[in-house]
C-alpha atoms as a PDB file:
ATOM      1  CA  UNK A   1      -8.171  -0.557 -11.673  1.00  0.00           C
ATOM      2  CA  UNK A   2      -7.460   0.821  -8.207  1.00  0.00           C
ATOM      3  CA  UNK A   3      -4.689   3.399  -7.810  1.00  0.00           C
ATOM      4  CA  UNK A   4      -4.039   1.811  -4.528  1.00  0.00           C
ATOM      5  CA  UNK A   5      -3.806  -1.498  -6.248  1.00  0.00           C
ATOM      6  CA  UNK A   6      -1.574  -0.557  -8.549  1.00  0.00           C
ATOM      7  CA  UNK A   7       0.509   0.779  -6.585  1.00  0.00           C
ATOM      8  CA  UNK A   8       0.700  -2.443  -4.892  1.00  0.00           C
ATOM      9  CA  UNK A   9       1.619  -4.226  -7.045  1.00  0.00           C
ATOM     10  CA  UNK A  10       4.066  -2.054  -8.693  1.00  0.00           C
ATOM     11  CA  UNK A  11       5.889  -2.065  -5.467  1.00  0.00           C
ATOM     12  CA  UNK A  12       5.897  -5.707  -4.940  1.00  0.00           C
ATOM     13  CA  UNK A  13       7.044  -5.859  -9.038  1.00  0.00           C
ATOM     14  CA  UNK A  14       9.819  -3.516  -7.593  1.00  0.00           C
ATOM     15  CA  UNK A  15      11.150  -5.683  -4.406  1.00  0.00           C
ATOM     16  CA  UNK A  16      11.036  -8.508  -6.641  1.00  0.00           C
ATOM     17  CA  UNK A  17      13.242  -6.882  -9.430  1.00  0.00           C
ATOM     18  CA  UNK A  18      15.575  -6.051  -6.961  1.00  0.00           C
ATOM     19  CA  UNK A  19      16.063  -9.197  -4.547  1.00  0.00           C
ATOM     20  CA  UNK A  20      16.247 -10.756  -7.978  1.00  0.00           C
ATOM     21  CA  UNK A  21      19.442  -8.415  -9.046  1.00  0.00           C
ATOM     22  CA  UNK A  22      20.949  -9.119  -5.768  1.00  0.00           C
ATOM     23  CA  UNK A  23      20.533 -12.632  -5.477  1.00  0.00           C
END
């Protein structure tokens, strides 16, 4: 796996996380 990739989708694992404690 990609570093780059990962870090993709970490961050998009981490926007969702939050958005979903907002909501």
């Amino acid at each position: 796996m990609k570093l780059n990739e990962y870090g993709i989708w970490y961050h998009k694992c981490v926007l969702f996380y939050t958005y979903d404690e907002k909501s």
